[in-house]
N, C-alpha and C. Protein backbone atom coordinates (compact mmCIF):
# COMPACT_ATOMS: atom_id res chain seq x y z
N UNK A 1 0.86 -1.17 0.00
CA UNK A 1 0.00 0.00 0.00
C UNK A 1 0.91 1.24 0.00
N UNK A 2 0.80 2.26 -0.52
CA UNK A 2 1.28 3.42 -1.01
C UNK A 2 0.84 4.42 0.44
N UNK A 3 1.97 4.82 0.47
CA UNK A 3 2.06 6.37 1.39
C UNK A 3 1.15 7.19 1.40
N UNK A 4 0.02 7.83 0.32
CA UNK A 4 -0.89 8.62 0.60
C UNK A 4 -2.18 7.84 1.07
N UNK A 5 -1.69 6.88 0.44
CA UNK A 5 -3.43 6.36 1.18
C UNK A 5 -3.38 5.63 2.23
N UNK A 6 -2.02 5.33 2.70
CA UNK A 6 -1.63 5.15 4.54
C UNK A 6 -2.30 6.41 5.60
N UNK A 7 -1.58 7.31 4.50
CA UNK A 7 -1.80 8.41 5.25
C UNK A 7 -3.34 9.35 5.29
N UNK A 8 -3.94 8.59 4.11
CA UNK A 8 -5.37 9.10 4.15
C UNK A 8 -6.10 8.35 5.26
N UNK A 9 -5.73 7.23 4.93
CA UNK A 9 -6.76 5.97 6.16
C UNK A 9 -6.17 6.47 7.72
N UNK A 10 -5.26 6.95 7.98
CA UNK A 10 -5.10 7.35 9.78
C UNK A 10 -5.64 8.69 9.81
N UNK A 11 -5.36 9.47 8.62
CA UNK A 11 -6.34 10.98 9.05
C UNK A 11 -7.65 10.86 9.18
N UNK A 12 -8.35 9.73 8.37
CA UNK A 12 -9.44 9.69 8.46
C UNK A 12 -9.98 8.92 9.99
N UNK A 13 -9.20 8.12 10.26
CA UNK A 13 -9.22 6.98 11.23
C UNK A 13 -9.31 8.46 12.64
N UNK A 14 -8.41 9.21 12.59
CA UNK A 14 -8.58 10.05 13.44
C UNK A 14 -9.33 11.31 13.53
N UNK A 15 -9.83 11.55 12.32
CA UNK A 15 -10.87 12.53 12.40
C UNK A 15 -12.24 11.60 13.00
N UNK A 16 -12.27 10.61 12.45
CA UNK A 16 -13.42 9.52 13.23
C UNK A 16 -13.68 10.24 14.72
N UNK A 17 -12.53 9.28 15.05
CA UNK A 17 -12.13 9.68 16.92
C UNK A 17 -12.52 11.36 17.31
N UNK A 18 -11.80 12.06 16.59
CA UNK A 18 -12.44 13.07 17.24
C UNK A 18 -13.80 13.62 17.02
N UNK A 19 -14.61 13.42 16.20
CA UNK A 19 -15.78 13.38 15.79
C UNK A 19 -16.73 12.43 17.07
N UNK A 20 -15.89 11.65 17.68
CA UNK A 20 -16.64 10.82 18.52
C UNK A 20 -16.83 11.61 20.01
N UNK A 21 -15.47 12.23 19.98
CA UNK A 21 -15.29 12.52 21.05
C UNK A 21 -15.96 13.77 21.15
N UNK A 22 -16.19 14.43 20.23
CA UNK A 22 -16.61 15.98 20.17
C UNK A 22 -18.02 16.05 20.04
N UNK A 23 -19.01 15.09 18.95
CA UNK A 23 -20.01 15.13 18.52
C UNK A 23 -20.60 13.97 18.12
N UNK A 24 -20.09 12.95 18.01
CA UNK A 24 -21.18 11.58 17.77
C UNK A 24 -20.84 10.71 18.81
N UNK A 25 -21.37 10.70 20.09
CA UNK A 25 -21.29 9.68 21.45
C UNK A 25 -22.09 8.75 20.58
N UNK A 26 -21.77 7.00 20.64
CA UNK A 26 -22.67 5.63 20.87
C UNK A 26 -21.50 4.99 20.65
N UNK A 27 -20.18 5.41 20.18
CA UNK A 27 -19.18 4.43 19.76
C UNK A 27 -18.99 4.17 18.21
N UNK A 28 -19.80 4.42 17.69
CA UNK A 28 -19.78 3.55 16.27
C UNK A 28 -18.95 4.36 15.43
N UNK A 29 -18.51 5.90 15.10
CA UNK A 29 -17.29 6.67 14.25
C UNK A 29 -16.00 6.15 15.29
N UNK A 30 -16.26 6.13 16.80
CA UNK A 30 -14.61 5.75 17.75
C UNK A 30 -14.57 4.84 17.05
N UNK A 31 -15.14 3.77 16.84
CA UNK A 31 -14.44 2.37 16.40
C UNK A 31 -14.07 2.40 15.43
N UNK A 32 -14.89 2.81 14.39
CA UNK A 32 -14.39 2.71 12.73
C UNK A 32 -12.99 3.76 12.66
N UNK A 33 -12.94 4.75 13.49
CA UNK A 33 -12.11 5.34 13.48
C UNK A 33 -10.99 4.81 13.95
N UNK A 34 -10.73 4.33 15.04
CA UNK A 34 -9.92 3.14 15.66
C UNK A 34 -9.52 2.23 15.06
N UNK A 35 -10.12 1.65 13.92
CA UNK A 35 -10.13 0.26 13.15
C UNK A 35 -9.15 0.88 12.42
N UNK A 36 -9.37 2.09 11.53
CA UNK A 36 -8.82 2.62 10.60
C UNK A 36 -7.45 2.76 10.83
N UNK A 37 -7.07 3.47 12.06
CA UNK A 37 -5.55 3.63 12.34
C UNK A 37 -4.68 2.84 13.02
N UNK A 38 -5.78 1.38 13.02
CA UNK A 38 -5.15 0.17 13.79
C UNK A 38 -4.89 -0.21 12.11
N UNK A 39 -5.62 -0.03 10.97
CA UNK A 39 -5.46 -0.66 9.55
C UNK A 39 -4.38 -0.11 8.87
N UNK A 40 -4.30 1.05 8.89
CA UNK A 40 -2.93 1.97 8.63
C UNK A 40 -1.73 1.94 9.20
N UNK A 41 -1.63 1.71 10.84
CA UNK A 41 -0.47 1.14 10.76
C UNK A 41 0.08 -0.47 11.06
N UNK A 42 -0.93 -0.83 10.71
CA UNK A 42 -0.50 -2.69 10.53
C UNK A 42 -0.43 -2.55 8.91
N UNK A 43 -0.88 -1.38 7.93
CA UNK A 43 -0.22 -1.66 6.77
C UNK A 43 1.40 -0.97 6.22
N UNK A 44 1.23 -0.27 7.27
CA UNK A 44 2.76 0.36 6.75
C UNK A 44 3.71 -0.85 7.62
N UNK A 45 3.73 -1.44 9.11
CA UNK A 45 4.26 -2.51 9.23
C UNK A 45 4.85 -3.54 8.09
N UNK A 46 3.31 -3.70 7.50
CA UNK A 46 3.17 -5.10 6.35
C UNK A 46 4.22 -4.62 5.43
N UNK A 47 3.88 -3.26 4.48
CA UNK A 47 4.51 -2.57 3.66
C UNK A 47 5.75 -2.42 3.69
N UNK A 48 5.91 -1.33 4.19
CA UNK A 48 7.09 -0.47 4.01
C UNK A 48 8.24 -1.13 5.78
N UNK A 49 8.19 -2.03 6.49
CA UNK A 49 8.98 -2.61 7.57
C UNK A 49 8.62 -1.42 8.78
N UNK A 50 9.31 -2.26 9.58
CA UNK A 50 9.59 -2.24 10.84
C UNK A 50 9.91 -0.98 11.71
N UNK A 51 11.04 -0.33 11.07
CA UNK A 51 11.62 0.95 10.99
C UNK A 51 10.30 2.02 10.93
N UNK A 52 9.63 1.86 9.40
CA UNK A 52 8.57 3.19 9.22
C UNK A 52 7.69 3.00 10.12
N UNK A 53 6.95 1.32 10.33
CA UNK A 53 5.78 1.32 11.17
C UNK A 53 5.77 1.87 12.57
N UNK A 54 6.94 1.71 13.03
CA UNK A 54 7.54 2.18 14.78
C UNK A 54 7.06 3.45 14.72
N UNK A 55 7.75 3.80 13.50
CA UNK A 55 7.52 5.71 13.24
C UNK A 55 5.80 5.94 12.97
N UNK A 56 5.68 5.54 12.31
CA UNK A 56 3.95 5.57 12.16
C UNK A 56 3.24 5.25 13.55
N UNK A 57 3.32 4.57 14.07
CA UNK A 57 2.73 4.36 15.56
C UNK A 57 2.84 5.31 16.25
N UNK A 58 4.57 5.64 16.62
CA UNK A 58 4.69 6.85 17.52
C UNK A 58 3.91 8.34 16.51
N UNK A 59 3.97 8.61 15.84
CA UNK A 59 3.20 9.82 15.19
C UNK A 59 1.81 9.63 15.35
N UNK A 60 1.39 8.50 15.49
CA UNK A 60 -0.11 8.51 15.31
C UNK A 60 -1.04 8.79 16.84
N UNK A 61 0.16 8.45 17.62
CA UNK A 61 -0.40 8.70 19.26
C UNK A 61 -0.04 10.08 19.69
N UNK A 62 0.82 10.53 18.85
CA UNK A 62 1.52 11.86 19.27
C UNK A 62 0.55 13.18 17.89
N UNK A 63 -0.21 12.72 17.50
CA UNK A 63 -1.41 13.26 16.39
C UNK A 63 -2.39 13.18 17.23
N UNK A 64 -2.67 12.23 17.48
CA UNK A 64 -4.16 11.68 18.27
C UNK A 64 -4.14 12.72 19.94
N UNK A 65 -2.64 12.56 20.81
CA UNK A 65 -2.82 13.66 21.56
C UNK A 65 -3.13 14.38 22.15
N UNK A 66 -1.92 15.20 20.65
CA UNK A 66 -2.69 16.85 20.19
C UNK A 66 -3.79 17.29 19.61
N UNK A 67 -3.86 16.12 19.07
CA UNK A 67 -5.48 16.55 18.54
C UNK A 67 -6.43 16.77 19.77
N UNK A 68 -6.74 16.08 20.81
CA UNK A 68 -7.11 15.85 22.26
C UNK A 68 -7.04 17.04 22.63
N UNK A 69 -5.43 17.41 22.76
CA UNK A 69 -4.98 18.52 23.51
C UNK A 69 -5.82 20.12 23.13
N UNK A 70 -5.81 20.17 22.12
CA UNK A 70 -6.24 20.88 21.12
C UNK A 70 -7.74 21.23 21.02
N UNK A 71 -8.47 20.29 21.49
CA UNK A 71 -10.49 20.17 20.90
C UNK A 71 -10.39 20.41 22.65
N UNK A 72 -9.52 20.40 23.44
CA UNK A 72 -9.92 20.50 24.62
C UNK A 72 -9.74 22.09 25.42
N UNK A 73 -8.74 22.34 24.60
CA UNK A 73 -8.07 24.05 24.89
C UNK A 73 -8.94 24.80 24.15
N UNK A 74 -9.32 24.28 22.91
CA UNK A 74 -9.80 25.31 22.30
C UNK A 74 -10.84 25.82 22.10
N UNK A 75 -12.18 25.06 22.89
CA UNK A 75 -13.38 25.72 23.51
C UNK A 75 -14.66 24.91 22.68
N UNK A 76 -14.02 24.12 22.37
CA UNK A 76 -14.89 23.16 21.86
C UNK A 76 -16.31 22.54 22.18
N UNK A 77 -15.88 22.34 23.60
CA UNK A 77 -16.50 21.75 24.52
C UNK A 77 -17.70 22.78 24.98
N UNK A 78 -17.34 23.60 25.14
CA UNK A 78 -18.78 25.13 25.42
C UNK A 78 -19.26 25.12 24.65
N UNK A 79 -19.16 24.45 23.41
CA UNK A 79 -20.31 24.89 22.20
C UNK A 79 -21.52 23.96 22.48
N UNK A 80 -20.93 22.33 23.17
CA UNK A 80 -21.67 21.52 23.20
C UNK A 80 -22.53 21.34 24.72
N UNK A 81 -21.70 21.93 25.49
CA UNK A 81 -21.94 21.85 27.15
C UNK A 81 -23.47 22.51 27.37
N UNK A 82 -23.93 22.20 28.11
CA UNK A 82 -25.52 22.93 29.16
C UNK A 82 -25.31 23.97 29.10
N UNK A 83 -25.46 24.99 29.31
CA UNK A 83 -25.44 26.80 29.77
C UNK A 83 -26.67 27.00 30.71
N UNK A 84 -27.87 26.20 30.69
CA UNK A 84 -28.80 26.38 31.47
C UNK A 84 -28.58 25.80 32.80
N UNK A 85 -29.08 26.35 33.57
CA UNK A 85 -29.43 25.76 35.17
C UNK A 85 -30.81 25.79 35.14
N UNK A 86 -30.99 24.34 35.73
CA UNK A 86 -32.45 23.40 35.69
C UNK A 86 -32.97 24.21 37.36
N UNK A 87 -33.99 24.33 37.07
CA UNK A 87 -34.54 25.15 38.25
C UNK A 87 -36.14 23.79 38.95
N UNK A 88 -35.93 23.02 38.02
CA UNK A 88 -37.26 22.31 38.19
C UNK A 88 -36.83 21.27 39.88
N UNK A 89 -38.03 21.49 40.36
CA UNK A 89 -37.75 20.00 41.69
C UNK A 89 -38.59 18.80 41.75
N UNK A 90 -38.17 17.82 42.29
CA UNK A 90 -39.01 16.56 42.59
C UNK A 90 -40.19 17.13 43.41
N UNK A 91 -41.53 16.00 42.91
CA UNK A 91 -43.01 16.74 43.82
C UNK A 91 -42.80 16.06 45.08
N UNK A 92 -43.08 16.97 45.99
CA UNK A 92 -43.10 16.59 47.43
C UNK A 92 -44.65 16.48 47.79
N UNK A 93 -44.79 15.42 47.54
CA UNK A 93 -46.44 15.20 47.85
C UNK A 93 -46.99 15.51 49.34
N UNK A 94 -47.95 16.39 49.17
CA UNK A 94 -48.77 16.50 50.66
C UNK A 94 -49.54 15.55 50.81
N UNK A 95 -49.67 14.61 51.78
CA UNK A 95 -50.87 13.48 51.80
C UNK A 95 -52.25 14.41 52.24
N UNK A 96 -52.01 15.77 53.16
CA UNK A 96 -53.61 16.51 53.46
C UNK A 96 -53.89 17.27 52.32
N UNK A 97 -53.26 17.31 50.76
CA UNK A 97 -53.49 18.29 49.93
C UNK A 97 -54.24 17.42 48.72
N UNK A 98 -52.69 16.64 48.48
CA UNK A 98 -53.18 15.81 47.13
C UNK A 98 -53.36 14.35 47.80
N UNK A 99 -54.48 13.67 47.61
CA UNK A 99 -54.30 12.14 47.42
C UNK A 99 -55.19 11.67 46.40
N UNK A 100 -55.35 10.30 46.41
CA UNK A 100 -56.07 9.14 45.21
C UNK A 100 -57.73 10.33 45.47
N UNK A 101 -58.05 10.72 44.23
CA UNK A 101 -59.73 11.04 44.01
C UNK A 101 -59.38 12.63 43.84
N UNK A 102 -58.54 13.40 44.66
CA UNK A 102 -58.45 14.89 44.35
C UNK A 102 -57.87 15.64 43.37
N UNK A 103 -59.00 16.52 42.97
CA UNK A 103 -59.46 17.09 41.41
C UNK A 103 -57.84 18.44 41.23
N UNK A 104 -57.82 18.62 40.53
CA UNK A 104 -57.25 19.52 39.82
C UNK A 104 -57.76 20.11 38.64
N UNK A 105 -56.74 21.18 37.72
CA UNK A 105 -56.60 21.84 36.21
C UNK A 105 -54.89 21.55 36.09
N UNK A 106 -55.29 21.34 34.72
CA UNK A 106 -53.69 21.14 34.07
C UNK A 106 -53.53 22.65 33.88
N UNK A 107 -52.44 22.81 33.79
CA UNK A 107 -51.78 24.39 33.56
C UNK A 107 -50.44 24.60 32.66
N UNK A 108 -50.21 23.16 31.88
CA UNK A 108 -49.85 23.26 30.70
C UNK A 108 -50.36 21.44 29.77
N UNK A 109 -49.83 21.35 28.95
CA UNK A 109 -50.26 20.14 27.92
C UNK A 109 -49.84 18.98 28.53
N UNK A 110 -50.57 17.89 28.91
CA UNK A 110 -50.08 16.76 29.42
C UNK A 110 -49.95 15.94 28.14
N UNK A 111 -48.47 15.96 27.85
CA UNK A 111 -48.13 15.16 26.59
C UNK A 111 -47.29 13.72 27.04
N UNK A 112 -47.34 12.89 27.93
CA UNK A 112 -48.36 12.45 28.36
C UNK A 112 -48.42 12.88 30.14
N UNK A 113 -47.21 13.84 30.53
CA UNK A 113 -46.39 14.36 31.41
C UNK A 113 -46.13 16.04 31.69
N UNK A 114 -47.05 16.59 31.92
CA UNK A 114 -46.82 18.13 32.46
C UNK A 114 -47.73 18.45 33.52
N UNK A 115 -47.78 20.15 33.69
CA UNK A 115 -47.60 20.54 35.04
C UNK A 115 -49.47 20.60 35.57
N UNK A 116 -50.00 20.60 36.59
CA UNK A 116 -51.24 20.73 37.13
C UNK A 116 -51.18 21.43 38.67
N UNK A 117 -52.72 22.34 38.34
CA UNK A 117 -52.89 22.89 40.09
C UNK A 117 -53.60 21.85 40.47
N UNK A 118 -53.53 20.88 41.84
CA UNK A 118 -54.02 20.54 42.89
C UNK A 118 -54.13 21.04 43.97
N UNK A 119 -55.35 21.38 44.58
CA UNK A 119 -55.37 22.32 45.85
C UNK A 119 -54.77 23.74 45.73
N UNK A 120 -53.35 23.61 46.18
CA UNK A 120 -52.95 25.42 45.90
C UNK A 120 -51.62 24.73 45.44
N UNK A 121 -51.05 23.35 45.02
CA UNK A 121 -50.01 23.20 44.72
C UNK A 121 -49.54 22.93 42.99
N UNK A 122 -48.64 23.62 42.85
CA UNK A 122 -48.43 23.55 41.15
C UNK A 122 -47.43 21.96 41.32
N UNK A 123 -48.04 20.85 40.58
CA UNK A 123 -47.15 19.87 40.53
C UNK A 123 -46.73 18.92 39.22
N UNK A 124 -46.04 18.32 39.05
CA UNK A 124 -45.83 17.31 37.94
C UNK A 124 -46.87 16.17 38.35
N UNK A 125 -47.38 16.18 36.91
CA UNK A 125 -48.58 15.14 36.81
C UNK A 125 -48.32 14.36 35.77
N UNK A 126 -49.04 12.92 35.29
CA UNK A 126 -48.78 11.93 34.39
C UNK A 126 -50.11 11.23 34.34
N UNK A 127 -50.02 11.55 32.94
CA UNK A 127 -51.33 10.90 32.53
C UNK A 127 -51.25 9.07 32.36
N UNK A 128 -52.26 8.64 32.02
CA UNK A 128 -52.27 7.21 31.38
C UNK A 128 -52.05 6.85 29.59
N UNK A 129 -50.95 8.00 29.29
CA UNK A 129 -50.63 7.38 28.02
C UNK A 129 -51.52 8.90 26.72
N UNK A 130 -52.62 9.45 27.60
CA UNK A 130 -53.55 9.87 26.58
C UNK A 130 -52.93 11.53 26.69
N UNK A 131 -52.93 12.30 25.73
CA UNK A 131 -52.70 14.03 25.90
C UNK A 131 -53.66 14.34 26.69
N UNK A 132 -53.61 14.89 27.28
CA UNK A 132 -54.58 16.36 28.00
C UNK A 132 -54.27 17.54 27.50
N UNK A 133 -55.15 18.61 27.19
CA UNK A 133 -54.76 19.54 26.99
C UNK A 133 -54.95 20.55 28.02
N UNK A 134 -54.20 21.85 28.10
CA UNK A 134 -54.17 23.20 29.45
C UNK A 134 -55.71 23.58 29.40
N UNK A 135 -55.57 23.38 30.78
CA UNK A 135 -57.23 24.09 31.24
C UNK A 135 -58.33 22.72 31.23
N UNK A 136 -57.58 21.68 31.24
CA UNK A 136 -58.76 20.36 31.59
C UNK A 136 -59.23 20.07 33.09
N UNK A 137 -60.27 19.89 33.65
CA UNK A 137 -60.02 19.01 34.88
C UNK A 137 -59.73 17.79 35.01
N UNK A 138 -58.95 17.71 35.71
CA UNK A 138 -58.67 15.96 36.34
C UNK A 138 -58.71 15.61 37.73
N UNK A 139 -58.63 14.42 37.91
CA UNK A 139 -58.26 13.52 38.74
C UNK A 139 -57.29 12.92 39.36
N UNK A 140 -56.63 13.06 40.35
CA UNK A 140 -55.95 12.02 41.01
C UNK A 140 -55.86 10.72 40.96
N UNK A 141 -55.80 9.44 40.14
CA UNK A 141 -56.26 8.23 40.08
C UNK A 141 -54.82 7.46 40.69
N UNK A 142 -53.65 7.69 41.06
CA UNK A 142 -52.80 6.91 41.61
C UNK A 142 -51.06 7.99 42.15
N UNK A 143 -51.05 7.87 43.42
CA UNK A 143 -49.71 8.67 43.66
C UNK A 143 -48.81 7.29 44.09
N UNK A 144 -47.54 7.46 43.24
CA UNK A 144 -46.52 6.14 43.30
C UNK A 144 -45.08 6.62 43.65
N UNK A 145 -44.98 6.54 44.92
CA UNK A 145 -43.69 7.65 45.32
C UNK A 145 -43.80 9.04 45.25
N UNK A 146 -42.86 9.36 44.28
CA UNK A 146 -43.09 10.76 43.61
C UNK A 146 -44.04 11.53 42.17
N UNK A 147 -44.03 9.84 41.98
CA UNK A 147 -45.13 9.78 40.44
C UNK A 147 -46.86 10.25 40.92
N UNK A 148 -47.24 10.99 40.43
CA UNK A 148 -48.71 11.29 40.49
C UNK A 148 -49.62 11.40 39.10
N UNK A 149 -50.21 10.28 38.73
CA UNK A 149 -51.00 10.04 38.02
C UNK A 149 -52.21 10.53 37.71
N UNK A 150 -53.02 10.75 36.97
CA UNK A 150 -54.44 11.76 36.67
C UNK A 150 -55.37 10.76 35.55
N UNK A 151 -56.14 11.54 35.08
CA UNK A 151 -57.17 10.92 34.17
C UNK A 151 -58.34 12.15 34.31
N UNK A 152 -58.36 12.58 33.14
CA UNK A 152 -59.16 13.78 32.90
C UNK A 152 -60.85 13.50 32.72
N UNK A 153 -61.23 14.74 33.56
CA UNK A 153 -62.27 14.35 33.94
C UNK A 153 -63.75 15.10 32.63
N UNK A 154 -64.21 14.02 32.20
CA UNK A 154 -65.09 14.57 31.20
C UNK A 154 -66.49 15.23 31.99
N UNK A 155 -66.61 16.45 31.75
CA UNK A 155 -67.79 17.26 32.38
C UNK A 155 -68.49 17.83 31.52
């Protein structure tokens, strides 16, 4: 195998990798990417001996790196990172407010999971699978820990 396309298959093998590392998480570009520069230099080994492959190995970890070094300094990572702070909390169920039978209004779209007034408390509610839409009444039909279940009430 010829020198440029040694050298195409590890650039590519390592643009993989960093593509994995930067923007496609499940594994599947790390590996192919991995495969690639495990294929490139077991062919310059095969190829060109002993001598170049040593050299090809050490360059390819000392590429791979800086490349590292590099997607990590250079702000990469803020493009992809949170910026928000989650303000939302777990429902702390009142047993004298909400229990099994007590009515509420949704106060946004239960797709199959949003928010409802019970009593005077704004809480996370969960339907049985079906939408609700804002401004329905419901029901209480099951509290499971922190899970509180509904079923809208046709009037």
């Amino acid at each position: 195998m010829s020198w440029p396309v040694i050298i195409l298959i590890l650039l590519v093998g390592l643009a993989l990798i960093a593509l994995e590392i930067v923007a496609l998480p499940g594994a599947i570009s790390g590996i192919c990417g991995g495969t690639l520069v495990i294929i490139g230099i077991w062919q310059t080994y095969a190829t060109h001996g002993s001598m170049a492959g040593n050299i090809t190995l050490i360059s390819s970890i000392l590429v791979g790196f800086l490349m590292l070094v590099v997607l990590m300094k250079s702000g990469t990572w803020k493009r992809f990172s949170l910026k928000e702070e989650s303000n939302s909390k777990v429902n702390q169920v009142d047993a004298s407010t909400i229990a099994v039978g007590a009515r509420g209004k949704t106060i946004s779209r239960l797709a199959p999971a949003g928010k409802a007034l019970i009593g005077n408390e704004i809480v996370e509610v969960h339907s049985d699978g079906a939408f609700i839409e804002e401004g329905k009444e419901i029901e209480v039909t099951e509290i499971e820990g922190y899970k509180i279940s509904v079923v809208e009430i046709n009037t």
